[in-house]
Protein backbone atom coordinates (compact mmCIF):
# COMPACT_ATOMS: atom_id res chain seq x y z
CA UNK A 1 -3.72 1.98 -14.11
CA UNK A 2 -6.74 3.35 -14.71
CA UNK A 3 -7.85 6.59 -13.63
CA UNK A 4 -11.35 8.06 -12.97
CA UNK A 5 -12.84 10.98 -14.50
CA UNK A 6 -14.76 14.02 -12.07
CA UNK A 7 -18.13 13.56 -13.56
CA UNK A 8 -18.53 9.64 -14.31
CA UNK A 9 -21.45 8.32 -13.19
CA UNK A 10 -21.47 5.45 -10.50
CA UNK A 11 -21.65 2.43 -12.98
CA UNK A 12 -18.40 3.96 -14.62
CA UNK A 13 -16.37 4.63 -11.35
CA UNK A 14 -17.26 1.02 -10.48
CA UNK A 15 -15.87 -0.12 -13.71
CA UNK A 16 -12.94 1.44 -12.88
CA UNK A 17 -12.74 0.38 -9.34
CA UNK A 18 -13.02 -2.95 -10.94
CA UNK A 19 -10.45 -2.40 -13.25
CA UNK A 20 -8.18 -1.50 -10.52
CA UNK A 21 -8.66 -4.11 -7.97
CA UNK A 22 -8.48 -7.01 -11.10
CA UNK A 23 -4.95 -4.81 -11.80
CA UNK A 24 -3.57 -4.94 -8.60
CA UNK A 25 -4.16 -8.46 -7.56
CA UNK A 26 -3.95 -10.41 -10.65
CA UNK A 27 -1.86 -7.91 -12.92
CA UNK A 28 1.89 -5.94 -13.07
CA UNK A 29 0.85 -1.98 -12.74
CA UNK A 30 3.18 -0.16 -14.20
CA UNK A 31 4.87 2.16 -11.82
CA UNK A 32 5.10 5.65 -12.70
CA UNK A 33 8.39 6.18 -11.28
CA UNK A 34 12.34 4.44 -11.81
CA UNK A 35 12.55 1.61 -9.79
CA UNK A 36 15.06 2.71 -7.08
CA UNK A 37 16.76 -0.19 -6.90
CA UNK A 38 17.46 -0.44 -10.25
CA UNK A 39 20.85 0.94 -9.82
CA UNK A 40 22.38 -0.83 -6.42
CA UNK A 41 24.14 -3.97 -6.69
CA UNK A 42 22.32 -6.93 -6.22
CA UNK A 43 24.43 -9.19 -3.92
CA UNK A 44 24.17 -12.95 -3.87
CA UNK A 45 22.00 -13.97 -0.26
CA UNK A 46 22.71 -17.45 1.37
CA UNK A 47 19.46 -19.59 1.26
CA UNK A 48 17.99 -18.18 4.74
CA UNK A 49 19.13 -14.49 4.05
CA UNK A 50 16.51 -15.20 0.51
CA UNK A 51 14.09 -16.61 2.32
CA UNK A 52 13.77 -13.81 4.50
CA UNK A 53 13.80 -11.04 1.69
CA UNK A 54 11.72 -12.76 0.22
CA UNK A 55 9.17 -12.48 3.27
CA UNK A 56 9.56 -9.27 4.02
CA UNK A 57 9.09 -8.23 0.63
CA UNK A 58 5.63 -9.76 0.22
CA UNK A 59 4.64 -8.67 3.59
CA UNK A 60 5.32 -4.81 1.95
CA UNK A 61 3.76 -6.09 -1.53
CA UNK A 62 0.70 -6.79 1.03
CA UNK A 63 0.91 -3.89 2.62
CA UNK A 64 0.60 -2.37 -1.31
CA UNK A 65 -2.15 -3.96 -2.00
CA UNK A 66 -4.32 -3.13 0.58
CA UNK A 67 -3.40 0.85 0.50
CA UNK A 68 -4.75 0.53 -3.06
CA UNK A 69 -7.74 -1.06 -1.81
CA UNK A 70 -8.04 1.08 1.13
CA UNK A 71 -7.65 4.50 -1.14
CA UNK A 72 -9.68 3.34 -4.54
CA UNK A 73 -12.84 2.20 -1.47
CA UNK A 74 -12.27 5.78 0.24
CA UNK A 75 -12.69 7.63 -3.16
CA UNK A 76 -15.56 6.17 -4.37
CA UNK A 77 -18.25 7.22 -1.58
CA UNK A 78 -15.80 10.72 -0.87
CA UNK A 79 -17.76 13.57 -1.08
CA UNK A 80 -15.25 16.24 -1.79
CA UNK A 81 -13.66 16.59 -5.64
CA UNK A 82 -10.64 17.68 -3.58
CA UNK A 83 -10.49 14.66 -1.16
CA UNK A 84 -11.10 11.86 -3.89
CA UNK A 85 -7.97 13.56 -5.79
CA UNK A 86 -6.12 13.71 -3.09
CA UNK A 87 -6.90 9.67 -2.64
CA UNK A 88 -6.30 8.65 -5.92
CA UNK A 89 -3.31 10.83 -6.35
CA UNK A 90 -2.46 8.68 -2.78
CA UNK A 91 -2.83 5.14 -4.51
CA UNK A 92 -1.22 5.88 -7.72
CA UNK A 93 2.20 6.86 -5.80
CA UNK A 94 1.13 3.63 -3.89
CA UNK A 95 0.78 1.75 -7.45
CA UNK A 96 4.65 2.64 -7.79
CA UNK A 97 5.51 0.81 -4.32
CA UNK A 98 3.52 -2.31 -5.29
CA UNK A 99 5.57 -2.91 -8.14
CA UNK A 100 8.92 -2.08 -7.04
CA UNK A 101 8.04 -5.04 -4.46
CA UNK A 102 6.48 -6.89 -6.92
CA UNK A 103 10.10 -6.37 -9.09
CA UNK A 104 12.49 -7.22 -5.86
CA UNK A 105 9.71 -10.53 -4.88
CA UNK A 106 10.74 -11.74 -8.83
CA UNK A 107 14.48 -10.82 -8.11
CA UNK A 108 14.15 -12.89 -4.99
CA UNK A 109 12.89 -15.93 -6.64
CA UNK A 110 9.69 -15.63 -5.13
CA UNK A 111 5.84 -14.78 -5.51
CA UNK A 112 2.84 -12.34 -3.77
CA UNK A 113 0.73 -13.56 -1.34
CA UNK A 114 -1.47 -15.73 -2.16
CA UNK A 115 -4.48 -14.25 -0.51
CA UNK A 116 -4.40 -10.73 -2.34
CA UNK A 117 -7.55 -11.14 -3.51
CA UNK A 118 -8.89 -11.04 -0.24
CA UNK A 119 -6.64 -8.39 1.79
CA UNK A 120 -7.82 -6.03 -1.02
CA UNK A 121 -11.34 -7.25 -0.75
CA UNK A 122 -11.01 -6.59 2.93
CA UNK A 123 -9.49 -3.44 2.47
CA UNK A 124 -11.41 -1.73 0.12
CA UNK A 125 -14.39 -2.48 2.26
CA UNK A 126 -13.14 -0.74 5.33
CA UNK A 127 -12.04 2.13 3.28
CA UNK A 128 -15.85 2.55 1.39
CA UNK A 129 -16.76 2.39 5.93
CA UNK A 130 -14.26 5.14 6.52
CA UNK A 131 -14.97 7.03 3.68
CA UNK A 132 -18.90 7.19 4.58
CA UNK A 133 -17.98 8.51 7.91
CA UNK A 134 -17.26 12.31 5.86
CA UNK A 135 -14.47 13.34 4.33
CA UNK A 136 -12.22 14.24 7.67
CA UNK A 137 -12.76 10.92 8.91
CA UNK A 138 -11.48 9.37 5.37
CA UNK A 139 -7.93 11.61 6.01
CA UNK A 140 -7.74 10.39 8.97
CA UNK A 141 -7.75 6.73 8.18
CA UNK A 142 -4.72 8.07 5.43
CA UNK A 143 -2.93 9.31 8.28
CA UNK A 144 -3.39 6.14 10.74
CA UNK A 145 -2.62 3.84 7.72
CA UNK A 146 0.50 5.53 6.40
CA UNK A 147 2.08 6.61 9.99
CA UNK A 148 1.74 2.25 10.64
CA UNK A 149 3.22 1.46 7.66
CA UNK A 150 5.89 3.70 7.77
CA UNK A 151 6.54 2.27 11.54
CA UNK A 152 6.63 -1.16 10.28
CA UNK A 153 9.11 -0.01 7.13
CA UNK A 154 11.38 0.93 10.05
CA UNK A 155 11.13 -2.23 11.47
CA UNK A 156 11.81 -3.88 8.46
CA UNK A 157 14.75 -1.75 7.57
CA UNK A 158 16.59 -3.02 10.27
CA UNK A 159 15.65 -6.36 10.26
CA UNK A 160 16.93 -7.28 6.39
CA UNK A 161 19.65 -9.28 5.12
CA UNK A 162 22.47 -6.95 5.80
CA UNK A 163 23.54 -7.31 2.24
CA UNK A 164 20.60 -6.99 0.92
CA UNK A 165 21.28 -3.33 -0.11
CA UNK A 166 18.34 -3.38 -3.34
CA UNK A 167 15.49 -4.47 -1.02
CA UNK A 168 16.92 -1.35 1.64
CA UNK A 169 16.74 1.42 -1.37
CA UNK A 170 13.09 0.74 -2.33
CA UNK A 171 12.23 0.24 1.50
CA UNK A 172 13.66 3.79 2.50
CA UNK A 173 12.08 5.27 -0.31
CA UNK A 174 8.66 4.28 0.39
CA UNK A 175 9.01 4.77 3.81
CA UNK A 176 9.92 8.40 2.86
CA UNK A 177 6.68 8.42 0.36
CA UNK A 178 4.39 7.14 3.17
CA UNK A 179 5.68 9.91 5.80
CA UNK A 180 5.00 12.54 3.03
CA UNK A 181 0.91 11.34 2.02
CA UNK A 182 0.61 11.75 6.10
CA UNK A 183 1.72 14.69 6.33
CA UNK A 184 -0.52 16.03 3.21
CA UNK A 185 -3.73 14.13 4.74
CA UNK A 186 -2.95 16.32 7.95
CA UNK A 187 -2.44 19.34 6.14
CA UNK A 188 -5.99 18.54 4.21
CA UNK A 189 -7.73 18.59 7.20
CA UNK A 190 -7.54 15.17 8.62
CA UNK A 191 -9.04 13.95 11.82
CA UNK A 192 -7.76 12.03 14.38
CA UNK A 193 -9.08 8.73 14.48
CA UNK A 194 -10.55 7.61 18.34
CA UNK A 195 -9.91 4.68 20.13
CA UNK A 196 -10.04 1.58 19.67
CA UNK A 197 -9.60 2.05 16.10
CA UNK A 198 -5.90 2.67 15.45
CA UNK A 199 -5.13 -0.38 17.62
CA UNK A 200 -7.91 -2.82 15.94
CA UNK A 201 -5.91 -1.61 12.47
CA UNK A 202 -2.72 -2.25 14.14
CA UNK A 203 -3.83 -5.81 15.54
CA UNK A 204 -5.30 -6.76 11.85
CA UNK A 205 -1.98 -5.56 10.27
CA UNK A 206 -0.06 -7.63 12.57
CA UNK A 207 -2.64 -10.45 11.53
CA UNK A 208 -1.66 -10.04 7.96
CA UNK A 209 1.98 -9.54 8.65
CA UNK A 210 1.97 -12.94 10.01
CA UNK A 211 0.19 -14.76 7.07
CA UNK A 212 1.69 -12.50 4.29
CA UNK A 213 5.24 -14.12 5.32
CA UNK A 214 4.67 -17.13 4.40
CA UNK A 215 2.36 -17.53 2.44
């Protein structure tokens, strides 16, 4: 994926920005990083038990896509060197997770959502919003968006296919990745974000949830 540089000008890091966003939706990133699953059995699931794999898995490819959207908008109006690293170094860890999911939803017989193009549109706009706000505010959002997603990766561990043991490696190891970027956003200096805002995230994550299971 590609990668900016500390002293492009703003035509080139929205080039890149570009580049990433046309990657993410319509592309395959290459993840950096073994697939966990890669190794764990992959047991035949009953129609249903697919099905709902299949859902969850997109849900989490969603939930991919619009970190990288989120992290890429934050970066590009961040102020501090240190911060935007910290971001990018963020959504390429995050570029692993989306195609692990992106792997299983193939494995699964299934597809992404197919309104990527706008959850990362969405997203990337609320992150360049955050990200004007100053740099503690932009950590902040990190924190808020990875302590959700790791919630709902809980939630999602227990609800698979019990014998769906591939989709539970890659789950547990992004919920483990997504516990670790909060905990470095707090350590950076992150603030904590006011009310109503965590709960308007949580509402519009539930929104997408919803839609990204289907369809």
């Amino acid at each position: 994926m590609a990668t900016s540089r500390p002293h492009d000008t703003p035509i080139d890091r929205f080039l890149t920005d570009t580049q990433r966003a046309l990657e993410t939706v319509f592309g395959r990133p290459p993840a950096a990083r073994p697939n966990p699953g890669r190794g764990t059995p992959d047991v035949e699931l009953d129609g249903a038990e697919r099905r709902h794999a299949a859902g969850l898995m997109r849900i989490n490819h969603v939930g991919e896509v619009c970190a990288q959207a989120l992290y890429v908008g934050q970066a590009s109006v961040a102020r501090d060197p240190a911060t935007r690293e910290h971001l990018l170094e963020a959504a390429q860890e995050e570029t692993d997770h989306l195609a692990w999911c992106a792997d299983r939803l193939k494995e699964l017989d299934s597809r992404p959502s197919l309104f990527n193009p706008l959850w990362y549109a969405g997203s990337y706009a609320i992150g360049v919003l955050a990200g004007l706000r100053g740099d503690g505010w932009n950590l902040g959002f990190v924190v808020e968006t990875e302590r959700q997603v790791e919630a709902h990766l809980d939630e999602h561990l227990q609800i698979l296919p019990e014998a769906d043991l591939r989709s539970r490696v890659i789950l547990s190891t992004m919920k483990e990745d997504e516990a670790r970027h909060a905990d470095n956003a707090e350590q950076a200096g992150a603030r904590v974000l006011p009310p109503p805002i965590p709960s308007i995230m949580a509402a519009a994550s539930k929104f997408m949830k919803t839609v990204a299971y289907r369809l």
